[in-house]
PDBML (XML) file of the C-alpha atoms, coordinates in Angstrom:
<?xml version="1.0" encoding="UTF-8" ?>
<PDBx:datablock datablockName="MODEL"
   xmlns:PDBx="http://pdbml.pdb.org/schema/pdbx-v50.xsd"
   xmlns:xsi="http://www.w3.org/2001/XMLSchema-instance"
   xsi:schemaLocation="http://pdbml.pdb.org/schema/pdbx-v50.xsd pdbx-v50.xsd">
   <PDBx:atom_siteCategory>
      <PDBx:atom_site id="1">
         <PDBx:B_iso_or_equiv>0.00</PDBx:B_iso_or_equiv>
         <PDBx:Cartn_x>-10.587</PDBx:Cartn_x>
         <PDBx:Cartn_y>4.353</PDBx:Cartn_y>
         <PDBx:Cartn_z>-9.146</PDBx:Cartn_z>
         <PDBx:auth_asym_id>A</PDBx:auth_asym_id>
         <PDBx:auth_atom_id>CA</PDBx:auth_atom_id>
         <PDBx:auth_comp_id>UNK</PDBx:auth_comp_id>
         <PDBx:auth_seq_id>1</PDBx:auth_seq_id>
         <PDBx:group_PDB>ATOM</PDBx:group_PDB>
         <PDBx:label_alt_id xsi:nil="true" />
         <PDBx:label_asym_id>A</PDBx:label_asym_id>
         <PDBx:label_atom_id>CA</PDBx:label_atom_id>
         <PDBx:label_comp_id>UNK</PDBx:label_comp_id>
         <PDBx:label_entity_id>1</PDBx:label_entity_id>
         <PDBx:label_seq_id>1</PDBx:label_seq_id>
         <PDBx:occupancy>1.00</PDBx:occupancy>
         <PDBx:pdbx_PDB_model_num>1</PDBx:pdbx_PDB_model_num>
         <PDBx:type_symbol>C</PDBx:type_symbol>
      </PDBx:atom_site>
      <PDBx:atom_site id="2">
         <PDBx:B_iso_or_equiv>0.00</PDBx:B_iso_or_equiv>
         <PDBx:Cartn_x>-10.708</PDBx:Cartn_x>
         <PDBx:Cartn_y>6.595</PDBx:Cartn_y>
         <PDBx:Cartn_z>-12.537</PDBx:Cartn_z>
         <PDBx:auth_asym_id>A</PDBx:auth_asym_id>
         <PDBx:auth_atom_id>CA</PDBx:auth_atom_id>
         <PDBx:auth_comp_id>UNK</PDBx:auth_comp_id>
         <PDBx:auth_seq_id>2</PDBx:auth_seq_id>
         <PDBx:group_PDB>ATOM</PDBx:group_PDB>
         <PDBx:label_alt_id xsi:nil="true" />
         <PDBx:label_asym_id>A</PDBx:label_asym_id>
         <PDBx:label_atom_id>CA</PDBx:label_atom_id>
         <PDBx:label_comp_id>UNK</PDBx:label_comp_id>
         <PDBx:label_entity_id>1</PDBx:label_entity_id>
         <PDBx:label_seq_id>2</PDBx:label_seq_id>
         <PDBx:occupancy>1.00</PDBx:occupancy>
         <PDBx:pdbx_PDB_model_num>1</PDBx:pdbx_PDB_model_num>
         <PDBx:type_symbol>C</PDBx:type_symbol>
      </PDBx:atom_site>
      <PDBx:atom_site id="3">
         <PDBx:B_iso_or_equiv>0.00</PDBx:B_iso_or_equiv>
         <PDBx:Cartn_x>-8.124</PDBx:Cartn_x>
         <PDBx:Cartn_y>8.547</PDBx:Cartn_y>
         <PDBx:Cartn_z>-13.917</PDBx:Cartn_z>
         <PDBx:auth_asym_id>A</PDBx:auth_asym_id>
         <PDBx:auth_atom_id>CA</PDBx:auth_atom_id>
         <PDBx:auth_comp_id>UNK</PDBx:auth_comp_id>
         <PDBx:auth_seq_id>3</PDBx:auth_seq_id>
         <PDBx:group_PDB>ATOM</PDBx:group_PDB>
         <PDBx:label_alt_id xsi:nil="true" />
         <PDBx:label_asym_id>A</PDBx:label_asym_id>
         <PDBx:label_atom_id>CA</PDBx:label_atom_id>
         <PDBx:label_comp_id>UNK</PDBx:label_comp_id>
         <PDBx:label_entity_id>1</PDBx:label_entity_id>
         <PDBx:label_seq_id>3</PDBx:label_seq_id>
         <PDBx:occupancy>1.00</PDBx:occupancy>
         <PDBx:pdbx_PDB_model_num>1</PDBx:pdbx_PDB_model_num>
         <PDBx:type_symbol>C</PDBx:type_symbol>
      </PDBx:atom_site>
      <PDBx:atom_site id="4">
         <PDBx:B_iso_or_equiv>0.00</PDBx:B_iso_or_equiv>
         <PDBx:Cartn_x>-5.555</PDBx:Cartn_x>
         <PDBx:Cartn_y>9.217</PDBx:Cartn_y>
         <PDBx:Cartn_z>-16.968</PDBx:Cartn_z>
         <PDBx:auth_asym_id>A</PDBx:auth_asym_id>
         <PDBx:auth_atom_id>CA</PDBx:auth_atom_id>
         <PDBx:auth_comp_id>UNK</PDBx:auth_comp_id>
         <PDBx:auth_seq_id>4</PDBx:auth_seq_id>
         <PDBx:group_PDB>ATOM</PDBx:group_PDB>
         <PDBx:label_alt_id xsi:nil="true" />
         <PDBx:label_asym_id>A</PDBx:label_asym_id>
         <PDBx:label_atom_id>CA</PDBx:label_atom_id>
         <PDBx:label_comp_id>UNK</PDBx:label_comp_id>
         <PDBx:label_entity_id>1</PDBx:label_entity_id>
         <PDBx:label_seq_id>4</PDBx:label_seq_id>
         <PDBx:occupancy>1.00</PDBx:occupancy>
         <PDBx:pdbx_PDB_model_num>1</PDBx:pdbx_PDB_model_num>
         <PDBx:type_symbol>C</PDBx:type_symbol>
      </PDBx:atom_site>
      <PDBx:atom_site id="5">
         <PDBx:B_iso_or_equiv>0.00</PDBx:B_iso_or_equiv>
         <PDBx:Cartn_x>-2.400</PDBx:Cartn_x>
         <PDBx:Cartn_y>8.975</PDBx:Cartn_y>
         <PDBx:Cartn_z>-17.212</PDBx:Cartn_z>
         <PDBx:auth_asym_id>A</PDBx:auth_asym_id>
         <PDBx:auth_atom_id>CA</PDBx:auth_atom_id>
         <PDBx:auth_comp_id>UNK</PDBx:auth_comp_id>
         <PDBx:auth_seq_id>5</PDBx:auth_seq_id>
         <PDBx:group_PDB>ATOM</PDBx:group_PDB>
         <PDBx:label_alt_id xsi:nil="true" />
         <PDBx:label_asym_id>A</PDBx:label_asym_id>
         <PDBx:label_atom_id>CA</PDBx:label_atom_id>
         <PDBx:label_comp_id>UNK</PDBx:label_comp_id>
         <PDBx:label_entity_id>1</PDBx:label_entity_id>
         <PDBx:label_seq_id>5</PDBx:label_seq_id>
         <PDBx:occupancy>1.00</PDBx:occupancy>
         <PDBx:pdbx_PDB_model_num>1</PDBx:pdbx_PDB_model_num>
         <PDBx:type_symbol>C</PDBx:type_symbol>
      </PDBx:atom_site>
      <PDBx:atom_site id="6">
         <PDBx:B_iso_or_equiv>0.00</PDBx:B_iso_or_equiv>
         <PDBx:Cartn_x>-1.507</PDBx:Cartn_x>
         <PDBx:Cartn_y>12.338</PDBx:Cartn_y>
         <PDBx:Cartn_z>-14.950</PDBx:Cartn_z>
         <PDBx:auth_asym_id>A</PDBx:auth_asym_id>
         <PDBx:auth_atom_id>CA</PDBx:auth_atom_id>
         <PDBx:auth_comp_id>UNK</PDBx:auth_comp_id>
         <PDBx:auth_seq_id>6</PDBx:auth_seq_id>
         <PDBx:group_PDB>ATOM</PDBx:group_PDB>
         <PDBx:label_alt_id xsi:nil="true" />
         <PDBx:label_asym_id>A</PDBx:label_asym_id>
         <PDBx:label_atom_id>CA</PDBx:label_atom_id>
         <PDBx:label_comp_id>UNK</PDBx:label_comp_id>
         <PDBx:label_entity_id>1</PDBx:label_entity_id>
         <PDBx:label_seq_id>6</PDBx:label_seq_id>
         <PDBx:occupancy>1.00</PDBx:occupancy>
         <PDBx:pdbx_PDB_model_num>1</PDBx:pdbx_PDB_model_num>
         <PDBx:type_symbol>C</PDBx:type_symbol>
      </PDBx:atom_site>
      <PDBx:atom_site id="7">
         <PDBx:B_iso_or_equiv>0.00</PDBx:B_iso_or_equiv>
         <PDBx:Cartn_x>-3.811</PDBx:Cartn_x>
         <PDBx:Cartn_y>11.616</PDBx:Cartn_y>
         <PDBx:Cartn_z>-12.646</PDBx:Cartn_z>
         <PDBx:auth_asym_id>A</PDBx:auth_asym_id>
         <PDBx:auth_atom_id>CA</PDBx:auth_atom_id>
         <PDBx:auth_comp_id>UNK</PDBx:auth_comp_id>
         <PDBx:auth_seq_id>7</PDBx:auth_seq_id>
         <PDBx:group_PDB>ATOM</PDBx:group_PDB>
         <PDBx:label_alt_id xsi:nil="true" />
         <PDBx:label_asym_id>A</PDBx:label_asym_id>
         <PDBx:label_atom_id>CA</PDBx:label_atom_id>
         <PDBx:label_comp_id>UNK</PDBx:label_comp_id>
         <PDBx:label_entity_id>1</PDBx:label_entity_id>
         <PDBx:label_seq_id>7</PDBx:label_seq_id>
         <PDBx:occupancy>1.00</PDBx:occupancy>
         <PDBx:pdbx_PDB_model_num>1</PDBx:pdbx_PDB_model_num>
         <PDBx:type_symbol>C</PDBx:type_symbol>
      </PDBx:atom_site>
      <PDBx:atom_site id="8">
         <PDBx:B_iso_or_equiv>0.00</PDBx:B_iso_or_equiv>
         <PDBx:Cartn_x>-2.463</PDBx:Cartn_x>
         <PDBx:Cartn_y>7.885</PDBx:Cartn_y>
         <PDBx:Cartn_z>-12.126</PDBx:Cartn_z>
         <PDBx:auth_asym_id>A</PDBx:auth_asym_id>
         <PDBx:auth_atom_id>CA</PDBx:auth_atom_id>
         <PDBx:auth_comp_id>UNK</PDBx:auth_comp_id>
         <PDBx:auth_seq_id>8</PDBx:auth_seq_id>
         <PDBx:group_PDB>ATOM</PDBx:group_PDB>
         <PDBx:label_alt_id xsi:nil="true" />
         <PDBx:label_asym_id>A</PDBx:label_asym_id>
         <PDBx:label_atom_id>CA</PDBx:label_atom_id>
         <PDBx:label_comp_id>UNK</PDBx:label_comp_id>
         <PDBx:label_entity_id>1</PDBx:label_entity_id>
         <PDBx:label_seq_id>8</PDBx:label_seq_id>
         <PDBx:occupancy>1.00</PDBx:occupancy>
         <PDBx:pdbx_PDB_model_num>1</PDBx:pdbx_PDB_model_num>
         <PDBx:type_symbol>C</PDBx:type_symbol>
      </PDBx:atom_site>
      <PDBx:atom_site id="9">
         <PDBx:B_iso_or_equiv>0.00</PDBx:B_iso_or_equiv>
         <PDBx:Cartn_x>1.346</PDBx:Cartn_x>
         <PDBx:Cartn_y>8.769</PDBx:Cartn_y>
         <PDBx:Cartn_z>-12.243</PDBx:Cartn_z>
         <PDBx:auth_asym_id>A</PDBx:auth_asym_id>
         <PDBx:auth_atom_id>CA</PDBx:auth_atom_id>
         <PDBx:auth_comp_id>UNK</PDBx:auth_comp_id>
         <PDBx:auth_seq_id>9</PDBx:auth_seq_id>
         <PDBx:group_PDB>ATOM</PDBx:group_PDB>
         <PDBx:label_alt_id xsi:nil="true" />
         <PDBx:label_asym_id>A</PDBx:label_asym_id>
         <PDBx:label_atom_id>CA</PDBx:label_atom_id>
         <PDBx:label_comp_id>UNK</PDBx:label_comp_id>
         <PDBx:label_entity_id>1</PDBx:label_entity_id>
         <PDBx:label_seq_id>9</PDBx:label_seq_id>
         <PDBx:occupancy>1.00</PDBx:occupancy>
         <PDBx:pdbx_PDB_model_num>1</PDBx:pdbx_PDB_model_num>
         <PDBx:type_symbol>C</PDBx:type_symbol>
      </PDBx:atom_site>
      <PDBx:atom_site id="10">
         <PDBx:B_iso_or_equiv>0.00</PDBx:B_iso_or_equiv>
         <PDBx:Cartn_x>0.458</PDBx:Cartn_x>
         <PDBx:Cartn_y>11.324</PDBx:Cartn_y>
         <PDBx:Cartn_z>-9.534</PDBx:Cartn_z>
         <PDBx:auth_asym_id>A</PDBx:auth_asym_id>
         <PDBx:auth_atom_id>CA</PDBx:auth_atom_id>
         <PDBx:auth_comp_id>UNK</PDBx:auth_comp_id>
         <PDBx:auth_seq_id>10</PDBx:auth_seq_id>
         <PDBx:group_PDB>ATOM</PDBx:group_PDB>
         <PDBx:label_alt_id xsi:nil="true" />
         <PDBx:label_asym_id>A</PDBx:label_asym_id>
         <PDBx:label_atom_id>CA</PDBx:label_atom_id>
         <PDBx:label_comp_id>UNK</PDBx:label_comp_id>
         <PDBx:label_entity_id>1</PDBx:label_entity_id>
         <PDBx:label_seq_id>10</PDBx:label_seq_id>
         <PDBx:occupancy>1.00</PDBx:occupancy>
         <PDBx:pdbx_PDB_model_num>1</PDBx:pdbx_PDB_model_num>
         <PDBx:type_symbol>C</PDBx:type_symbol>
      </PDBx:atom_site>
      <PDBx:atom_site id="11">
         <PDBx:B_iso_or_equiv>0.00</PDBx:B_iso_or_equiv>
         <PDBx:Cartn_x>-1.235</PDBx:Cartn_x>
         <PDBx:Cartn_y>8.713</PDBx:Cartn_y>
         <PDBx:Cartn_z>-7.357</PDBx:Cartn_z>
         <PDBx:auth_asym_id>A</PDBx:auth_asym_id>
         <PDBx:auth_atom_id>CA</PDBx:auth_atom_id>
         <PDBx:auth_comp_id>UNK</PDBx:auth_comp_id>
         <PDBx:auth_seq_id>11</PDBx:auth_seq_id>
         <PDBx:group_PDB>ATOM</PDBx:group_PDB>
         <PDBx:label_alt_id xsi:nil="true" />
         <PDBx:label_asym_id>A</PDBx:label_asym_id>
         <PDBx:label_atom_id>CA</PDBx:label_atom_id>
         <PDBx:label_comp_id>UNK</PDBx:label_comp_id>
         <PDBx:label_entity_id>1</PDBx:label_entity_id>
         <PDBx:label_seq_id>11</PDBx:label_seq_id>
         <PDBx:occupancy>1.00</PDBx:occupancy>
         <PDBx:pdbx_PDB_model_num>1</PDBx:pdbx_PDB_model_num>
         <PDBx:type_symbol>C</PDBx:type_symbol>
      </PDBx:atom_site>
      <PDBx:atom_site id="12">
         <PDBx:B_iso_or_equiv>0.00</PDBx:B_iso_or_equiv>
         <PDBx:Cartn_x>1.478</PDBx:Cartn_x>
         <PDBx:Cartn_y>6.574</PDBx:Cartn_y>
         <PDBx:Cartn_z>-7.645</PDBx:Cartn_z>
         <PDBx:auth_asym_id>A</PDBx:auth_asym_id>
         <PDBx:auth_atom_id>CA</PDBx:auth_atom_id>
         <PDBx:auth_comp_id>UNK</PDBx:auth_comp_id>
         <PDBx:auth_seq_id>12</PDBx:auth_seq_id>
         <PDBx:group_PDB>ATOM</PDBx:group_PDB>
         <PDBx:label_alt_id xsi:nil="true" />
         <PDBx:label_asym_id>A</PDBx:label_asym_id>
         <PDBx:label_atom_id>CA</PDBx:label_atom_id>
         <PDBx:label_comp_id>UNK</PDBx:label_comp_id>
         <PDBx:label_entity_id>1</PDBx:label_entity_id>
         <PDBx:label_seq_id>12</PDBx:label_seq_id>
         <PDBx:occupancy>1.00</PDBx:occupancy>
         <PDBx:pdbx_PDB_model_num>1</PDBx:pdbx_PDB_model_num>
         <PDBx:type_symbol>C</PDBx:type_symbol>
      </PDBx:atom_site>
      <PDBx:atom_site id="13">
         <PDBx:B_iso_or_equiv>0.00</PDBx:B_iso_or_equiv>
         <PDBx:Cartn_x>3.852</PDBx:Cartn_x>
         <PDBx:Cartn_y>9.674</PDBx:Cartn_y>
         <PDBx:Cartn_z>-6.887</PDBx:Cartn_z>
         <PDBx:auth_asym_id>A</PDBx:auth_asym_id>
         <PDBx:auth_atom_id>CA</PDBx:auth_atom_id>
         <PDBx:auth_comp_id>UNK</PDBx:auth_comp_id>
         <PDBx:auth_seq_id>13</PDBx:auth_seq_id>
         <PDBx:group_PDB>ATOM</PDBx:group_PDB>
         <PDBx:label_alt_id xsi:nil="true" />
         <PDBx:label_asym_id>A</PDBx:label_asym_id>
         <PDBx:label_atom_id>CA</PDBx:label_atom_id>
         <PDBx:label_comp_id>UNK</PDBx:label_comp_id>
         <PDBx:label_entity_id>1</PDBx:label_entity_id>
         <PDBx:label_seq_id>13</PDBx:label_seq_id>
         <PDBx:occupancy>1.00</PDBx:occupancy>
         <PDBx:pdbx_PDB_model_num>1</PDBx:pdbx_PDB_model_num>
         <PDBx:type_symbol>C</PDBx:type_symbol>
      </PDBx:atom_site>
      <PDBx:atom_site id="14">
         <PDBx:B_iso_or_equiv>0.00</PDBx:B_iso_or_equiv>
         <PDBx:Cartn_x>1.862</PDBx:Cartn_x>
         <PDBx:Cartn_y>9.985</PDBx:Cartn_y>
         <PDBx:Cartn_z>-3.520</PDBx:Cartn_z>
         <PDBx:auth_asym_id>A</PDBx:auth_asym_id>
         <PDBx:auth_atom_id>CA</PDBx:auth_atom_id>
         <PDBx:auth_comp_id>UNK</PDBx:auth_comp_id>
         <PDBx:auth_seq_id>14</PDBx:auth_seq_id>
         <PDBx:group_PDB>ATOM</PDBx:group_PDB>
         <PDBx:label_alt_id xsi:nil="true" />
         <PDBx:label_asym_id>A</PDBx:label_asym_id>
         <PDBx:label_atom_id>CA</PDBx:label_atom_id>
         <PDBx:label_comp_id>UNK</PDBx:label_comp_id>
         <PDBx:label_entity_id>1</PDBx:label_entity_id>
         <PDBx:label_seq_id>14</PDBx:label_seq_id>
         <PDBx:occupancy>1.00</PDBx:occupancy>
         <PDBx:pdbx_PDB_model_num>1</PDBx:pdbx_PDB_model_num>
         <PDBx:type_symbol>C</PDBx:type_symbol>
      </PDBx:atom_site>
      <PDBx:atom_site id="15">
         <PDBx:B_iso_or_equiv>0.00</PDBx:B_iso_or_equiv>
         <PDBx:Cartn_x>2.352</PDBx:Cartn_x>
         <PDBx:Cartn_y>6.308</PDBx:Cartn_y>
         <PDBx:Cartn_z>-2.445</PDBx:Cartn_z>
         <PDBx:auth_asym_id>A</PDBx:auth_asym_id>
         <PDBx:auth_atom_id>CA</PDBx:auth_atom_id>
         <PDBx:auth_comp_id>UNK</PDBx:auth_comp_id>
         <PDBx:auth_seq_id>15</PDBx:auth_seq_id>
         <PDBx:group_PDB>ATOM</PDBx:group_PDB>
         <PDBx:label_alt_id xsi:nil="true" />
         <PDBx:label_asym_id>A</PDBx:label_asym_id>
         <PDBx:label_atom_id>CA</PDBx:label_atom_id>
         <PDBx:label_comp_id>UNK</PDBx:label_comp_id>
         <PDBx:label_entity_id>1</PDBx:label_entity_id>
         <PDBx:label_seq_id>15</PDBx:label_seq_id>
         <PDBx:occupancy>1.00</PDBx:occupancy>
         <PDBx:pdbx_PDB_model_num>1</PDBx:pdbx_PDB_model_num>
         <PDBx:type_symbol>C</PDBx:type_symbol>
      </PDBx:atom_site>
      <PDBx:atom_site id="16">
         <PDBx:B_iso_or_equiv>0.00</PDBx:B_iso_or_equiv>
         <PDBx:Cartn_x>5.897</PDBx:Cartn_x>
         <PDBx:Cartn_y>6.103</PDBx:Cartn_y>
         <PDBx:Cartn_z>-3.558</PDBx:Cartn_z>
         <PDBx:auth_asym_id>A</PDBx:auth_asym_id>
         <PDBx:auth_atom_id>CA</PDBx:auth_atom_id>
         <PDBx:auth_comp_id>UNK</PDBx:auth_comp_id>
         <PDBx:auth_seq_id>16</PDBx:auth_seq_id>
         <PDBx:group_PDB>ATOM</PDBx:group_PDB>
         <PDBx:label_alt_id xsi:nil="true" />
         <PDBx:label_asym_id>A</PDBx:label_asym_id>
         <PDBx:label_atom_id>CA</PDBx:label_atom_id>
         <PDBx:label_comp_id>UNK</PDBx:label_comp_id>
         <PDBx:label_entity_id>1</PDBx:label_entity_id>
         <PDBx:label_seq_id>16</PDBx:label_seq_id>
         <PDBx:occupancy>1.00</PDBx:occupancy>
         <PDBx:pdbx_PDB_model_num>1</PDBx:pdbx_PDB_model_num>
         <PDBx:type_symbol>C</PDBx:type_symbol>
      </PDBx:atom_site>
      <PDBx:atom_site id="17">
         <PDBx:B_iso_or_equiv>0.00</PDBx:B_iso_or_equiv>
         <PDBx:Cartn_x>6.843</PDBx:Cartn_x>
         <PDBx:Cartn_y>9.044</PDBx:Cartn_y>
         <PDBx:Cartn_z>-1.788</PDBx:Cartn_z>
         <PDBx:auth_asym_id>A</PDBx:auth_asym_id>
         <PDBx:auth_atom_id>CA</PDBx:auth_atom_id>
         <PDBx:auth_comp_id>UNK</PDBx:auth_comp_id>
         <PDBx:auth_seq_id>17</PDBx:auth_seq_id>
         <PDBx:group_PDB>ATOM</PDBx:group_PDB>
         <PDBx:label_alt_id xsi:nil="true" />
         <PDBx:label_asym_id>A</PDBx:label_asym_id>
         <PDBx:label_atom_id>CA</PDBx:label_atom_id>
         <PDBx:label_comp_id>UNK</PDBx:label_comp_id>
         <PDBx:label_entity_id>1</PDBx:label_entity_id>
         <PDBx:label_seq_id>17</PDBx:label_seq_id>
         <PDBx:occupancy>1.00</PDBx:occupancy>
         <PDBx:pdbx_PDB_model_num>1</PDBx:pdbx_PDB_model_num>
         <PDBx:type_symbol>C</PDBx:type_symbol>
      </PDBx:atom_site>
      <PDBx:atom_site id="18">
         <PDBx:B_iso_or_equiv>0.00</PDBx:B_iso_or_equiv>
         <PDBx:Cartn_x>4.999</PDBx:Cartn_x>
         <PDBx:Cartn_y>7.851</PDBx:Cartn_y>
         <PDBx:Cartn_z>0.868</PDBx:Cartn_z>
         <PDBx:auth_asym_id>A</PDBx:auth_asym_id>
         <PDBx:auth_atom_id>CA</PDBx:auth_atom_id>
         <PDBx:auth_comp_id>UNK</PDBx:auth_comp_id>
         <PDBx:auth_seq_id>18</PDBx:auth_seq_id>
         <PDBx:group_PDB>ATOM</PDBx:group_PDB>
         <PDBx:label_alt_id xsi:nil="true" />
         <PDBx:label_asym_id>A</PDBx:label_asym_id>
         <PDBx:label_atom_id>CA</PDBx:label_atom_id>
         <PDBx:label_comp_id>UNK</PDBx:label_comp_id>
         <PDBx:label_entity_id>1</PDBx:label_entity_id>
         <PDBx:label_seq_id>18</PDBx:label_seq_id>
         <PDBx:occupancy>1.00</PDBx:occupancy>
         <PDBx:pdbx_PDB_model_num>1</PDBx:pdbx_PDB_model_num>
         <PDBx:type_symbol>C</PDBx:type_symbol>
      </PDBx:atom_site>
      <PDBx:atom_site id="19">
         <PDBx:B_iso_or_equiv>0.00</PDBx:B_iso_or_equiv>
         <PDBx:Cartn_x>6.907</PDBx:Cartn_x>
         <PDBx:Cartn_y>4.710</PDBx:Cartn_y>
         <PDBx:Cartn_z>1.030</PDBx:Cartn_z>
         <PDBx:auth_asym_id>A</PDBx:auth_asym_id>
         <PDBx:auth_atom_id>CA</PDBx:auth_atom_id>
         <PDBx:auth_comp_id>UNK</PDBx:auth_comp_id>
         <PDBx:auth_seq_id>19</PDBx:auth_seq_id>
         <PDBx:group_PDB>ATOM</PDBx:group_PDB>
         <PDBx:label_alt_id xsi:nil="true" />
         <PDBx:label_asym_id>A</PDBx:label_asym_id>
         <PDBx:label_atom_id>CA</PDBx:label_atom_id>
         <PDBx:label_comp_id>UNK</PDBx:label_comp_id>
         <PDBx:label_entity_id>1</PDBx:label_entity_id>
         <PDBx:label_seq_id>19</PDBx:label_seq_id>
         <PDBx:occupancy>1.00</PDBx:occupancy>
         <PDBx:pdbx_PDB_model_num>1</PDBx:pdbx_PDB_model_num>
         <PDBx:type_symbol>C</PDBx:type_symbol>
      </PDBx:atom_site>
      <PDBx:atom_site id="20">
         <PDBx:B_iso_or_equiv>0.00</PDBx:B_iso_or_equiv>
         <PDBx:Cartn_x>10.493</PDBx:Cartn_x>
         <PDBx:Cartn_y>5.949</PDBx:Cartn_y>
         <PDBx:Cartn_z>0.817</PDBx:Cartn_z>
         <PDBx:auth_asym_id>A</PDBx:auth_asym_id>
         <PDBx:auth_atom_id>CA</PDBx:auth_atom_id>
         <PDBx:auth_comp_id>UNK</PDBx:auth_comp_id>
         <PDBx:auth_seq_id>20</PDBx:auth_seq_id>
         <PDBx:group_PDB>ATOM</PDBx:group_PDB>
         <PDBx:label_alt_id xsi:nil="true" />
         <PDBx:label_asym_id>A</PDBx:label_asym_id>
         <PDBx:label_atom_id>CA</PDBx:label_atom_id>
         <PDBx:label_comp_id>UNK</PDBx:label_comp_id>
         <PDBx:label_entity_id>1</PDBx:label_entity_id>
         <PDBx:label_seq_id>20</PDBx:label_seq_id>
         <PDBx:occupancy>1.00</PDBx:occupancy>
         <PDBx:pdbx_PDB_model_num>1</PDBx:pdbx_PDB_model_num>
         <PDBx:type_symbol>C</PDBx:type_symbol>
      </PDBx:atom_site>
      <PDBx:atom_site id="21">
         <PDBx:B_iso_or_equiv>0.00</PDBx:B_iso_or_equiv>
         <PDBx:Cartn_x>11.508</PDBx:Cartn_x>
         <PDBx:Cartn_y>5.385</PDBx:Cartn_y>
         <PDBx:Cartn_z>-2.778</PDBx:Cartn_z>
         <PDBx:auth_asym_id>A</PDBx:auth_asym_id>
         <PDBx:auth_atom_id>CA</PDBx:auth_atom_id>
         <PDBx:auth_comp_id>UNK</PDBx:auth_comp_id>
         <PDBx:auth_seq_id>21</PDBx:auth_seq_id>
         <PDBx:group_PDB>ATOM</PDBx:group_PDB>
         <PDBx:label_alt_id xsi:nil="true" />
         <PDBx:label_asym_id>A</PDBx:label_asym_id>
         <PDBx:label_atom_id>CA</PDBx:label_atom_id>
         <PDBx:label_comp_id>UNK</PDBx:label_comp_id>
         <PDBx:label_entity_id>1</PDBx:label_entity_id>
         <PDBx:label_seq_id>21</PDBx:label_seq_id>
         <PDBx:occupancy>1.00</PDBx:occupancy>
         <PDBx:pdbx_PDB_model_num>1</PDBx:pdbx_PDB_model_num>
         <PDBx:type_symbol>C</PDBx:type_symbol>
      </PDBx:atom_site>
      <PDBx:atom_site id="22">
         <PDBx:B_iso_or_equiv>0.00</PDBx:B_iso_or_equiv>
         <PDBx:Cartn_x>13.532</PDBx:Cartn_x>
         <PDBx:Cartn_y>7.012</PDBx:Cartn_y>
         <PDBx:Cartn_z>-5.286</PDBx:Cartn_z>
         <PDBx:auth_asym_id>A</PDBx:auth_asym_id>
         <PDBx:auth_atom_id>CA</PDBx:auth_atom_id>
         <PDBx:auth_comp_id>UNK</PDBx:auth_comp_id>
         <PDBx:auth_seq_id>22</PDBx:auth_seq_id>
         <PDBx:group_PDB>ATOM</PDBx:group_PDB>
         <PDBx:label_alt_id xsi:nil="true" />
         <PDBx:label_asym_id>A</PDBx:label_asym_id>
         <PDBx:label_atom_id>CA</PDBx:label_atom_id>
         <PDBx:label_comp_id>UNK</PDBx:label_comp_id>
         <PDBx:label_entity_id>1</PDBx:label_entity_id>
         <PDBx:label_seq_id>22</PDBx:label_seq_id>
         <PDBx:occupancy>1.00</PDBx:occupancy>
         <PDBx:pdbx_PDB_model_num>1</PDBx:pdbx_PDB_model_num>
         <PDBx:type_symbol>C</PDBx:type_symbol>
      </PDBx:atom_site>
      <PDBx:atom_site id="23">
         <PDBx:B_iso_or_equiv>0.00</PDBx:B_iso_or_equiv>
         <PDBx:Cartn_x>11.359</PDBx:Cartn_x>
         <PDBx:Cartn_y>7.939</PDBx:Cartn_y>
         <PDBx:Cartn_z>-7.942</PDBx:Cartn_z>
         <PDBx:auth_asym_id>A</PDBx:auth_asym_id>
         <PDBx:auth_atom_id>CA</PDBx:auth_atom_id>
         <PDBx:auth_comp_id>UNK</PDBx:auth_comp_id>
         <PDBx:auth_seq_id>23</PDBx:auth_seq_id>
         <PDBx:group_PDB>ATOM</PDBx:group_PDB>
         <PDBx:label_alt_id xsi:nil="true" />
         <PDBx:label_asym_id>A</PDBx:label_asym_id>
         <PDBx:label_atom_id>CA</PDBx:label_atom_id>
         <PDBx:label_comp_id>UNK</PDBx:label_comp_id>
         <PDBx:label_entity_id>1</PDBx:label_entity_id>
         <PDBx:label_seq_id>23</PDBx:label_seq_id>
         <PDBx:occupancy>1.00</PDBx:occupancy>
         <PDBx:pdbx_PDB_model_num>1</PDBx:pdbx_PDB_model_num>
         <PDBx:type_symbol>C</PDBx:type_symbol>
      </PDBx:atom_site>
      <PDBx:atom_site id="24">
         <PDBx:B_iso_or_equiv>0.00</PDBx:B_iso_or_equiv>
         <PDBx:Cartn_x>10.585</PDBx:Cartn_x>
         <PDBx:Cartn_y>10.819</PDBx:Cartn_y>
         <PDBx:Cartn_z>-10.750</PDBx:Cartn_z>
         <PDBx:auth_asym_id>A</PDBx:auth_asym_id>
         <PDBx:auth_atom_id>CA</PDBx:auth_atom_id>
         <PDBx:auth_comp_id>UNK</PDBx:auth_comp_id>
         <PDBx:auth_seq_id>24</PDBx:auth_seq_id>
         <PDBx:group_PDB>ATOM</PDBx:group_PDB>
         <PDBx:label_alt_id xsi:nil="true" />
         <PDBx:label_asym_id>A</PDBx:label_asym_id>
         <PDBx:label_atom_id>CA</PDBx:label_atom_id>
         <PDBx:label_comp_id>UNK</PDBx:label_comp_id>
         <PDBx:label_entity_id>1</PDBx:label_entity_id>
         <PDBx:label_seq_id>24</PDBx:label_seq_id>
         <PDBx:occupancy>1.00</PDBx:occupancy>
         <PDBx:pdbx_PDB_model_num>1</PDBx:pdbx_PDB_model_num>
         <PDBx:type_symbol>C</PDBx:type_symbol>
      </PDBx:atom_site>
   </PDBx:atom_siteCategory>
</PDBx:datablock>
């Protein structure tokens, strides 16, 4: 539950991909 900025955004590029949404 740590991270910066990259390491967030990617996390959140895991579950949005994950979960079928458009997103960059």
């Amino acid at each position: 539950k740590k991270g910066i900025c990259v390491d967030q955004s990617e996390f959140e590029r895991d579950w949005f991909s994950k979960n079928n949404y458009e997103h960059k």
